[in-house]
N, C-alpha and C. Protein backbone atom coordinates (compact mmCIF):
# COMPACT_ATOMS: atom_id res chain seq x y z
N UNK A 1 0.82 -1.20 0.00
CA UNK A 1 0.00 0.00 0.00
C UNK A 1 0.86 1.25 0.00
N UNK A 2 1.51 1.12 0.83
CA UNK A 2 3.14 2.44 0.73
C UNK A 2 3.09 2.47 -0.54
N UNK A 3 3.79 1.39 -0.85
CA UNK A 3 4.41 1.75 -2.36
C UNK A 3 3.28 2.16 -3.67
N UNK A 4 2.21 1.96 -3.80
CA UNK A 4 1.14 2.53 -4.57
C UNK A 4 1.07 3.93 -4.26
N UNK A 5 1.16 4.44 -3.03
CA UNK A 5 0.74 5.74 -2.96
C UNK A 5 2.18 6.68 -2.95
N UNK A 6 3.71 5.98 -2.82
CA UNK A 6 4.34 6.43 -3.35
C UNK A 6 4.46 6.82 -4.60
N UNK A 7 4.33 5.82 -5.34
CA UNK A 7 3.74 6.12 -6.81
C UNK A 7 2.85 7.08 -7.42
N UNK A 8 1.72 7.24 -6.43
CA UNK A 8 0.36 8.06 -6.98
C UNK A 8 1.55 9.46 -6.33
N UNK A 9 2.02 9.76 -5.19
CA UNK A 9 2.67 10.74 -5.20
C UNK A 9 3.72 11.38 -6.41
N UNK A 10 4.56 10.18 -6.66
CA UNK A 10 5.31 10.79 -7.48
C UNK A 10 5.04 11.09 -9.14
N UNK A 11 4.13 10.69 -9.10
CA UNK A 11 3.36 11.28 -10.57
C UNK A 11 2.30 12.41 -10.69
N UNK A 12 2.22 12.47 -9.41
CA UNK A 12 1.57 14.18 -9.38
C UNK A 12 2.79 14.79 -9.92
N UNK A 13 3.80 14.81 -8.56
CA UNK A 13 4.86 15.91 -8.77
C UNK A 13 5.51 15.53 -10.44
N UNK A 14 5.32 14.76 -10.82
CA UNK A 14 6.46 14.65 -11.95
C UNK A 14 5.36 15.56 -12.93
N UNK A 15 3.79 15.65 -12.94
CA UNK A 15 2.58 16.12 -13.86
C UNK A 15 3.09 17.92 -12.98
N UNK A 16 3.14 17.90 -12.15
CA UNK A 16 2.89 19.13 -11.72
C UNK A 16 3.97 20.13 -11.89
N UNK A 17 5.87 19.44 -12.11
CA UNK A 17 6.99 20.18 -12.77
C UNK A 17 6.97 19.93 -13.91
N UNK A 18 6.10 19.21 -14.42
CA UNK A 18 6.22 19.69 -16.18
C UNK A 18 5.21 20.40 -16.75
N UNK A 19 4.19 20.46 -16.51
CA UNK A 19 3.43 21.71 -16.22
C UNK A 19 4.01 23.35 -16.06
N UNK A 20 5.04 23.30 -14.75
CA UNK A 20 5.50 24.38 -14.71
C UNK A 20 6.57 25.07 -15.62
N UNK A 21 7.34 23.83 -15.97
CA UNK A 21 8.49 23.57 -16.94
C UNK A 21 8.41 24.63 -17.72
N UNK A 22 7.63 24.62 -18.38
CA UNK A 22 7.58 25.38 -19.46
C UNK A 22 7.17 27.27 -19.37
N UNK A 23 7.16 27.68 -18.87
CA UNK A 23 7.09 29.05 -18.42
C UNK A 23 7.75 29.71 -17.86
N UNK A 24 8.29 30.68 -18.08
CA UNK A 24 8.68 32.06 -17.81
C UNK A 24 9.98 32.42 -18.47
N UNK A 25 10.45 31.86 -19.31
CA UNK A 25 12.36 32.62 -20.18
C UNK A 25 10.48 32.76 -21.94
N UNK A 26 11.48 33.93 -22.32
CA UNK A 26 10.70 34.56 -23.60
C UNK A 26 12.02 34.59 -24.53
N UNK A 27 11.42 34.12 -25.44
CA UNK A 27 12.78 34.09 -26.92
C UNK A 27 13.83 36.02 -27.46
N UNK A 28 14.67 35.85 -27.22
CA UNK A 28 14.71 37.40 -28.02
C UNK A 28 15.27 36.96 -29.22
N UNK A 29 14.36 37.14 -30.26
CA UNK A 29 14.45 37.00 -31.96
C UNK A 29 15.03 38.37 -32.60
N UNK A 30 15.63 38.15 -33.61
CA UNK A 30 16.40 38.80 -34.46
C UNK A 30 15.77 39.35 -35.58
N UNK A 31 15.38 40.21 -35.90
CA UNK A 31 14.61 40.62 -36.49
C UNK A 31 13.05 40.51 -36.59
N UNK A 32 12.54 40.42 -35.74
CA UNK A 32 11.17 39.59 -35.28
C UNK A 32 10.56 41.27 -34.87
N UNK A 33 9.30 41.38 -35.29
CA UNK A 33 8.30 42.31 -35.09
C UNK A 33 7.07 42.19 -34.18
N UNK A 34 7.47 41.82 -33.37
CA UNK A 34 6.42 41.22 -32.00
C UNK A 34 5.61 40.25 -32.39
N UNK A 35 4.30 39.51 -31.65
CA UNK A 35 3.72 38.38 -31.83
C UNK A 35 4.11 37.72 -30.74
N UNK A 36 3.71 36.75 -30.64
CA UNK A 36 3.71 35.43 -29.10
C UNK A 36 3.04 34.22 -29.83
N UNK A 37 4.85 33.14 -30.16
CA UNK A 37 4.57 31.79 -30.38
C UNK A 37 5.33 30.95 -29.23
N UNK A 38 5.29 29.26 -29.71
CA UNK A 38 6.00 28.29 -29.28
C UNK A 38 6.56 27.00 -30.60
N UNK A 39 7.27 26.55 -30.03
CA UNK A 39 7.57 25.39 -30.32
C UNK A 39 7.78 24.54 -29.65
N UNK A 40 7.24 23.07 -29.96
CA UNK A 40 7.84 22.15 -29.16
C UNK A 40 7.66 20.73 -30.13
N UNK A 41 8.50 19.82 -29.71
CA UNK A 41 8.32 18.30 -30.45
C UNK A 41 8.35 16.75 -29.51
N UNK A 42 7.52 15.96 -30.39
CA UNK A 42 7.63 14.62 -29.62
C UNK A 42 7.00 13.94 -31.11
N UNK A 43 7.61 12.36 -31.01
CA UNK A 43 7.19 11.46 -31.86
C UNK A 43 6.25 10.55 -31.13
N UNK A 44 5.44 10.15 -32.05
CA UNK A 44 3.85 8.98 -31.22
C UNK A 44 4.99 7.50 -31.03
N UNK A 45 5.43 7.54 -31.82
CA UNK A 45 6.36 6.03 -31.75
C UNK A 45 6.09 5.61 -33.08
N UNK A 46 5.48 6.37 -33.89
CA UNK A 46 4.75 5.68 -35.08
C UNK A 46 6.29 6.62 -35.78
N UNK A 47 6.15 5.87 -37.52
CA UNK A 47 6.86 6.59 -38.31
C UNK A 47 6.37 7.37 -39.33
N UNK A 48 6.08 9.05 -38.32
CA UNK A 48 5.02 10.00 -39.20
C UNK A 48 6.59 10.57 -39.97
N UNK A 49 7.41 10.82 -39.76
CA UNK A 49 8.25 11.50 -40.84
C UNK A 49 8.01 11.83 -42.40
N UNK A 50 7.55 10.38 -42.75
CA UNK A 50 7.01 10.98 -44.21
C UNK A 50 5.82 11.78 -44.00
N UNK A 51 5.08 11.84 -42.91
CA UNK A 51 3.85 12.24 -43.31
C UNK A 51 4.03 13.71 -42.85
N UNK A 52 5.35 14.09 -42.47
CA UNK A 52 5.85 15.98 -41.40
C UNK A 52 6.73 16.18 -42.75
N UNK A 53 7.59 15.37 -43.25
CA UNK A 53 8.55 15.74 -44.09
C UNK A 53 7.85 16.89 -45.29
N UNK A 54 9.34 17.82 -45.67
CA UNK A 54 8.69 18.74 -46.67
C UNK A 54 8.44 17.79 -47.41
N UNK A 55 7.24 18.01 -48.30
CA UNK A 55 6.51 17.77 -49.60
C UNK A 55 7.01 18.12 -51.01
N UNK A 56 8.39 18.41 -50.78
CA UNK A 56 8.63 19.05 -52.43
C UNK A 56 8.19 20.91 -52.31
N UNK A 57 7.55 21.59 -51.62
CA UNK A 57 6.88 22.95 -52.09
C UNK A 57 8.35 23.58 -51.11
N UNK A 58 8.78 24.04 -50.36
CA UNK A 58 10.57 23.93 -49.99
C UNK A 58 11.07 23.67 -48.81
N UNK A 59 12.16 23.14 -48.85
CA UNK A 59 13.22 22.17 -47.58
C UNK A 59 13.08 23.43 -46.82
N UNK A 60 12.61 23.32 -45.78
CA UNK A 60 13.45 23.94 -44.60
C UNK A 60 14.00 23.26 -43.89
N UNK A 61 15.88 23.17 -43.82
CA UNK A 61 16.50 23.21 -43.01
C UNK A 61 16.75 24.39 -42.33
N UNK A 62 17.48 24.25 -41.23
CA UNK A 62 17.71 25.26 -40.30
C UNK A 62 19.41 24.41 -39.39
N UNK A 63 20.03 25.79 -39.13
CA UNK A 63 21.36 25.46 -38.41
C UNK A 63 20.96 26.02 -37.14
N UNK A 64 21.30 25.05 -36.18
CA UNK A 64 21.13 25.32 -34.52
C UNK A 64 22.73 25.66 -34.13
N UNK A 65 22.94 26.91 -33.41
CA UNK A 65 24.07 26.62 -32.86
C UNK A 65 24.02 27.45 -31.83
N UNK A 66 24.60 26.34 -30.44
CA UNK A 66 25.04 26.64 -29.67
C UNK A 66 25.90 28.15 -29.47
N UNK A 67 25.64 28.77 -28.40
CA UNK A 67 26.27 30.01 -28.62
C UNK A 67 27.29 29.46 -27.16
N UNK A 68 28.53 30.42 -27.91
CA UNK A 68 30.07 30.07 -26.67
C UNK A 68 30.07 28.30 -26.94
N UNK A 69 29.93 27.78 -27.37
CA UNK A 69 30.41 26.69 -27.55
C UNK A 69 30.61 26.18 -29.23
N UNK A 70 29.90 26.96 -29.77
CA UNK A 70 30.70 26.83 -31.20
C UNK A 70 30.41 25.32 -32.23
N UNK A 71 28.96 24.58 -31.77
CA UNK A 71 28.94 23.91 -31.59
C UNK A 71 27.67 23.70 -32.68
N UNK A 72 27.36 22.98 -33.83
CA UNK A 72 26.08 23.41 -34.67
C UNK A 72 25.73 21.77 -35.12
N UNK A 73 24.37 21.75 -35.07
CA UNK A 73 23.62 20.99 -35.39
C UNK A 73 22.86 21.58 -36.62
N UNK A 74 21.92 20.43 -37.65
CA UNK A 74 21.64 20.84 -38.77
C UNK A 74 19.90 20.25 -38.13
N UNK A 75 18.77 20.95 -38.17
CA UNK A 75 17.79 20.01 -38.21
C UNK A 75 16.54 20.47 -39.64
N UNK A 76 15.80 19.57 -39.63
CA UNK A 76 14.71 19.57 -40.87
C UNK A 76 13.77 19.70 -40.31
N UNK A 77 12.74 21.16 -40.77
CA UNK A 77 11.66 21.00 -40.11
C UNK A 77 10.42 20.65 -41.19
N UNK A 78 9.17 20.30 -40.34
CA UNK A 78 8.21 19.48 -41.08
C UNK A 78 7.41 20.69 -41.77
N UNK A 79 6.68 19.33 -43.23
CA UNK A 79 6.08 20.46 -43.62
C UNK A 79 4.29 20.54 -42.80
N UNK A 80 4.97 21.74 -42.13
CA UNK A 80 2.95 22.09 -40.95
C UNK A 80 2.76 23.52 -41.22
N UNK A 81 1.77 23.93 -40.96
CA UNK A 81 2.15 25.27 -40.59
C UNK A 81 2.69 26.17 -39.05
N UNK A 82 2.84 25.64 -38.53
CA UNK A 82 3.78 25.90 -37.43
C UNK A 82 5.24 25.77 -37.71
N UNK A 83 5.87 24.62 -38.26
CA UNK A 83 7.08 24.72 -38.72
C UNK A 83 6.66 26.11 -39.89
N UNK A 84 6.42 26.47 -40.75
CA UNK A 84 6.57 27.14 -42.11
C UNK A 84 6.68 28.66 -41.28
N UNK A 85 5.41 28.65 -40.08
CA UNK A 85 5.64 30.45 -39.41
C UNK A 85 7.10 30.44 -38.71
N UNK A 86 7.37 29.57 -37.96
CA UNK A 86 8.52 29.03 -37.25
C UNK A 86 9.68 29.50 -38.48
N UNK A 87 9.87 28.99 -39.38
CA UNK A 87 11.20 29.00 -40.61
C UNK A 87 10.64 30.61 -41.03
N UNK A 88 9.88 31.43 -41.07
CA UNK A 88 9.39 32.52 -41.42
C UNK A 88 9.73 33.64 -40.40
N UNK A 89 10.09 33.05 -39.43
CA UNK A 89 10.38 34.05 -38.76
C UNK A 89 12.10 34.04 -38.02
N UNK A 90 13.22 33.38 -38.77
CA UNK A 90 14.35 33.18 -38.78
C UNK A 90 14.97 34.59 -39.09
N UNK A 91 16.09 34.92 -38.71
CA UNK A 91 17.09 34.18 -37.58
C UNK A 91 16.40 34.54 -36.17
N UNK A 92 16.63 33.49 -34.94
CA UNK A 92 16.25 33.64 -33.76
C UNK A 92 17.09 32.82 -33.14
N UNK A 93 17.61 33.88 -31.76
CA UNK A 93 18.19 33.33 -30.74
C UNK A 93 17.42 33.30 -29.48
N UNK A 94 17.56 32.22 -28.78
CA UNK A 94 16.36 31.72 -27.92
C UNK A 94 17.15 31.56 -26.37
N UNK A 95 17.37 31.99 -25.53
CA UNK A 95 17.27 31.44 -24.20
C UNK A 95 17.15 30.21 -23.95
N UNK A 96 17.32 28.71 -23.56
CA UNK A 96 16.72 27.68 -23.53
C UNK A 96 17.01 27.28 -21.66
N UNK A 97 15.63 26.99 -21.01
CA UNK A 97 15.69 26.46 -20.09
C UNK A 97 15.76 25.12 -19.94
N UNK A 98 16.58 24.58 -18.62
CA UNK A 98 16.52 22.80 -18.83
C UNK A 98 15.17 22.51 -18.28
N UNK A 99 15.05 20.98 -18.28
CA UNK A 99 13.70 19.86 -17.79
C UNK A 99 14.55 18.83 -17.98
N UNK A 100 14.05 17.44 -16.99
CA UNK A 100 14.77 16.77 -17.55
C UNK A 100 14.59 16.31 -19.14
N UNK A 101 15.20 15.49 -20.21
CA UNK A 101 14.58 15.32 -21.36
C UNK A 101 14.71 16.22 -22.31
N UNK A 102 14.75 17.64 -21.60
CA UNK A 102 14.71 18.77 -23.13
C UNK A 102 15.17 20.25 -22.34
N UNK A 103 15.01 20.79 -23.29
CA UNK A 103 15.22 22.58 -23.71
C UNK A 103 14.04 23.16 -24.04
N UNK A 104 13.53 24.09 -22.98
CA UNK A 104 12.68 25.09 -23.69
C UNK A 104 12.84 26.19 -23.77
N UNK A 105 12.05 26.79 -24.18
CA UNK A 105 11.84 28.23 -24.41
C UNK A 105 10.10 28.47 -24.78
N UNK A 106 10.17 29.59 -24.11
CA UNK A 106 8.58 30.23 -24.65
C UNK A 106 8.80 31.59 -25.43
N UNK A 107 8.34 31.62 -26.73
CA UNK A 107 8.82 32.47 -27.66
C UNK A 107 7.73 33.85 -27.28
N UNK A 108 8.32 34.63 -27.90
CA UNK A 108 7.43 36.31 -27.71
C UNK A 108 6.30 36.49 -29.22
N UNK A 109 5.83 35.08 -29.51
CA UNK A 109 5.10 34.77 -30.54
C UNK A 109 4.23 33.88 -30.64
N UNK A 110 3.07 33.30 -31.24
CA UNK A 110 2.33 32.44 -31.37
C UNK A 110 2.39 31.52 -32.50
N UNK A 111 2.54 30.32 -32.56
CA UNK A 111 2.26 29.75 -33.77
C UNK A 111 1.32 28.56 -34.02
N UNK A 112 1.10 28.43 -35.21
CA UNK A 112 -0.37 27.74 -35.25
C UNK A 112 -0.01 26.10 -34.36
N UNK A 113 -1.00 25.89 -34.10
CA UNK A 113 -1.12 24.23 -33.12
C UNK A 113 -2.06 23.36 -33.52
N UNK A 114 -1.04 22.30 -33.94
CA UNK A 114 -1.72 20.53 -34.05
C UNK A 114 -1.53 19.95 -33.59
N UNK A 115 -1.81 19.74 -32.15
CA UNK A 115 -1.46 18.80 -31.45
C UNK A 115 -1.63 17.76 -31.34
N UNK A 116 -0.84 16.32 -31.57
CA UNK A 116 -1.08 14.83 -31.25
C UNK A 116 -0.23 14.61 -29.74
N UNK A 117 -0.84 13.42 -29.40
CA UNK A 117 -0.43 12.82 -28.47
C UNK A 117 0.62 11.65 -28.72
N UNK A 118 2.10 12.05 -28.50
CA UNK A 118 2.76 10.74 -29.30
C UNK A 118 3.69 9.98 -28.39
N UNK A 119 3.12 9.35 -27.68
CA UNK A 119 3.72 8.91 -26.57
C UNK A 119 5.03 8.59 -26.64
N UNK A 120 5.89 8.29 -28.18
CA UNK A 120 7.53 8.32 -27.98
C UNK A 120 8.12 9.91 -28.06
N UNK A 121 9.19 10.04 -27.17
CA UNK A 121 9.89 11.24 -27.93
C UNK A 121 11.34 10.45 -28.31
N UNK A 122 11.79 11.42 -29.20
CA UNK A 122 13.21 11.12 -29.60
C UNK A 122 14.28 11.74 -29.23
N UNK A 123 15.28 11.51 -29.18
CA UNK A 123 16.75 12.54 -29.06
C UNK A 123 16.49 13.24 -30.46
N UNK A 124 16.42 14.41 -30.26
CA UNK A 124 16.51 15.29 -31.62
C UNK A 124 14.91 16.02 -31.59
N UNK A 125 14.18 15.67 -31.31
CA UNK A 125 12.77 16.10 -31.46
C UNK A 125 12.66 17.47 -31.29
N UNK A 126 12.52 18.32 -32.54
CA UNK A 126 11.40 19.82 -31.92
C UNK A 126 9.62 19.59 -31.81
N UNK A 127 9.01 20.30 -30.97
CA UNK A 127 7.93 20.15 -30.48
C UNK A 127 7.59 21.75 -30.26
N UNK A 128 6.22 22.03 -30.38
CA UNK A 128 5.87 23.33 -29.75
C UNK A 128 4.70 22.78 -28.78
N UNK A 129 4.91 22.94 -27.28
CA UNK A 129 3.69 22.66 -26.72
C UNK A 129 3.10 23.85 -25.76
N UNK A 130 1.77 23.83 -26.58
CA UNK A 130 0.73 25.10 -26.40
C UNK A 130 1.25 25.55 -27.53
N UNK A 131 1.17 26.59 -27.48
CA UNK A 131 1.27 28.06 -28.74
C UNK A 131 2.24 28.68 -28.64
N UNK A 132 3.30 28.42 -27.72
CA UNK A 132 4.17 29.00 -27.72
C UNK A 132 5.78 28.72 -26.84
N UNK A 133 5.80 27.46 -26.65
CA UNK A 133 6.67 26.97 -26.12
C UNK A 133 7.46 25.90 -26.77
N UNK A 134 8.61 26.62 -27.08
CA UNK A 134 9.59 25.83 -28.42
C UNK A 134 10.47 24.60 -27.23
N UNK A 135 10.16 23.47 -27.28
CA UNK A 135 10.83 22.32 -26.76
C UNK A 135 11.88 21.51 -27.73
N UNK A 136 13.11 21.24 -27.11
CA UNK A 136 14.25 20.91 -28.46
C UNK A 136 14.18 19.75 -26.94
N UNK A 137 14.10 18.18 -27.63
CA UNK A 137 14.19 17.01 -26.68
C UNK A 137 15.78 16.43 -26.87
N UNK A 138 16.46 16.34 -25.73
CA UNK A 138 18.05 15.12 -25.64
C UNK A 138 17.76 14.23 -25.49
N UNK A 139 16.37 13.72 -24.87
CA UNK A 139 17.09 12.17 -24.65
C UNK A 139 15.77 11.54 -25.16
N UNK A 140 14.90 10.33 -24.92
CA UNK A 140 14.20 9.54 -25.20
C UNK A 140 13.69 9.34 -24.20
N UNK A 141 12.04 9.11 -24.57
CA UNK A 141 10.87 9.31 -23.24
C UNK A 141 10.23 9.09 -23.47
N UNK A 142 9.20 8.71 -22.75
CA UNK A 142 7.63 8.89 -22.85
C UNK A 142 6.75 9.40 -22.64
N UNK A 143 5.59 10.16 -22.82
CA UNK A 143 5.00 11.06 -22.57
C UNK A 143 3.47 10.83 -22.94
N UNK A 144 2.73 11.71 -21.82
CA UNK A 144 1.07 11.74 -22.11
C UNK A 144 0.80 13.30 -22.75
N UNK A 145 1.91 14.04 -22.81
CA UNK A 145 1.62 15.19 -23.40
C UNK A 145 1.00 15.56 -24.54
N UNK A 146 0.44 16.07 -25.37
CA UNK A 146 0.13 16.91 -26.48
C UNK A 146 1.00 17.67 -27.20
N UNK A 147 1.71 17.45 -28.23
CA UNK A 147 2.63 18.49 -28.50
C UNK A 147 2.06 18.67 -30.15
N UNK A 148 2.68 20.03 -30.65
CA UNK A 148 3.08 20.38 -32.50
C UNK A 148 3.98 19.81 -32.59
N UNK A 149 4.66 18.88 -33.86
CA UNK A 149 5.32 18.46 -34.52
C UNK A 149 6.24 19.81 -35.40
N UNK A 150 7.74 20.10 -34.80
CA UNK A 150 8.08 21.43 -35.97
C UNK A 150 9.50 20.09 -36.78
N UNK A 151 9.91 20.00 -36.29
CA UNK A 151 11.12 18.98 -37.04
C UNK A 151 11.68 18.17 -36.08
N UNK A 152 13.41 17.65 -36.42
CA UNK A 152 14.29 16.88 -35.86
C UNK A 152 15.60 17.45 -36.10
N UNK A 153 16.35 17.35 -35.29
CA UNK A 153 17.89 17.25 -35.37
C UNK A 153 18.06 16.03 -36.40
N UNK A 154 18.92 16.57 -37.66
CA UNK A 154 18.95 15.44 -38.17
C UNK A 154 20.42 14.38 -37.62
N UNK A 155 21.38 14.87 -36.99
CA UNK A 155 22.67 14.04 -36.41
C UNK A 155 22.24 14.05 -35.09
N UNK A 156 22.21 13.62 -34.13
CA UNK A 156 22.07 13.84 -32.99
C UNK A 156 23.49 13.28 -31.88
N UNK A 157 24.18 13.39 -32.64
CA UNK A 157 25.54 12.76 -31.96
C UNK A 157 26.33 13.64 -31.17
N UNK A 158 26.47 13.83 -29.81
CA UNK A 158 26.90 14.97 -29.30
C UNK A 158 25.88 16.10 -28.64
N UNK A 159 25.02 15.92 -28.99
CA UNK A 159 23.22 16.43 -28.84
C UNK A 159 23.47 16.76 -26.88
N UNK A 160 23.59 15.53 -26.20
CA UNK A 160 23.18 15.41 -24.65
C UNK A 160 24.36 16.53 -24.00
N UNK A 161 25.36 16.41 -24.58
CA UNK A 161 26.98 17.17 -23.78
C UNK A 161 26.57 18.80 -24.48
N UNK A 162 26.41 18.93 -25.73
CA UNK A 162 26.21 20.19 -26.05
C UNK A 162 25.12 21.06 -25.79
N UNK A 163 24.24 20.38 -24.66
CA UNK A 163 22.76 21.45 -24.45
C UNK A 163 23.33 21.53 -22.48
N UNK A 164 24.41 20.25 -22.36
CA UNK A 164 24.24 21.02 -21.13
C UNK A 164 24.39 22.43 -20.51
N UNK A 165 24.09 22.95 -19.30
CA UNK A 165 24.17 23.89 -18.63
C UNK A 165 23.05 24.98 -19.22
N UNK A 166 23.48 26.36 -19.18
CA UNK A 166 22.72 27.46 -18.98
C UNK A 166 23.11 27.85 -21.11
N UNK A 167 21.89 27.70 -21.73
CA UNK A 167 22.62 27.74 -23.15
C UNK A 167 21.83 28.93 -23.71
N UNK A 168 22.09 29.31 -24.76
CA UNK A 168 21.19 29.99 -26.27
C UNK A 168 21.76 29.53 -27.70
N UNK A 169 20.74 29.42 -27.97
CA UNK A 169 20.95 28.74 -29.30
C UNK A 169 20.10 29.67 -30.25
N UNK A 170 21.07 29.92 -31.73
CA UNK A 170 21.01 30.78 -32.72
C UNK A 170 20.18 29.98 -33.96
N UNK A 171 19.09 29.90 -34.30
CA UNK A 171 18.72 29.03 -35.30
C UNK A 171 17.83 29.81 -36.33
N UNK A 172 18.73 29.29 -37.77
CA UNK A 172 18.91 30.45 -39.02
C UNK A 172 18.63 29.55 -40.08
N UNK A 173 17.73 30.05 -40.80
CA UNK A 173 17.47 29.39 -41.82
C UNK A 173 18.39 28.79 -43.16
N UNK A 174 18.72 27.19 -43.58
CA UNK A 174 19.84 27.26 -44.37
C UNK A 174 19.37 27.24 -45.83
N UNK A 175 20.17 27.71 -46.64
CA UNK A 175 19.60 27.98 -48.12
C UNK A 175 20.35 26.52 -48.93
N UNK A 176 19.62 25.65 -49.15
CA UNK A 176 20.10 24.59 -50.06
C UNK A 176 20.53 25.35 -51.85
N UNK A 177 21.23 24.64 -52.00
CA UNK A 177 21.62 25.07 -53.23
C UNK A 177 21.59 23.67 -54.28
């Protein structure tokens, strides 16, 4: 009986800091003309990629990089319209707070929301959950959350060491040629 209601305890608190998780650092964007969005990502466990991937109408990639550490990741975002306002409103440097699992930020913008419920996340995952909270995931999890689908880190090698500590990350739209 202990141990059940240890349990029922510790899944409040784990519902009740991720809840909080996500609030209070605001993005300062680079050329950005006010508005109030988010981003955030998680995968169902299913393999929607083809079904987020651009369509042919155009690639957005985007370069993440670590600021003071010099450190850049490449990711692909999906084709939604949350990723497309998201890539529309590049270059942006973001504040990112920890959780365990991820990086957020709550942007000084809104962007549109489709939320599924996808109970896998991935190392690499962007997510916007709510309207305005850009989530970049390190590690692999599970979740009852709701999130937008914006893209993935496409390498994720080095991903867990390079988000530690207190970070901002610069993410700029890349021009394929």
């Amino acid at each position: 009986m202990a141990a059940l209601i240890f349990v029922l305890l510790l899944s409040i608190l784990t519902v009740s800091i991720t809840l909080v998780s996500c609030g209070g650092k605001q993005a300062i964007g680079e050329d950005n003309a006010g508005g109030n969005g988010n981003v955030s990502g998680v995968d169902n466990g299913e393999n929607t990629d083809e079904n987020n991937a651009s369509n042919g109408d155009k690639e957005m990639t985007v370069k993440i990089t670590v600021a003071g550490k010099n450190i850049e990741f490449t990711a692909e975002l999906y084709d939604n319209a949350a990723a497309k306002e998201l890539y529309a409103r590049l270059p942006l440097n973001i504040d990112m707070s920890d959780m365990p699992h991820e990086k957020y930020c709550y942007l000084d913008f809104s962007l549109p929301v489709s939320e599924e419920r996808p109970r896998n996340i991935r190392t690499g995952d962007i997510m916007l959950w709510g309207n305005n909270c850009l989530v970049l995931f390190y590690e692999d999890f599970t979740t009852s959350y709701n999130y937008t689908r914006i893209g993935k880190i496409v390498d994720v090698d080095g991903l867990i060491s390079a988000l530690k500590g207190n970070i901002v990350l610069k993410i700029e739209a890349v021009e394929l040629t």
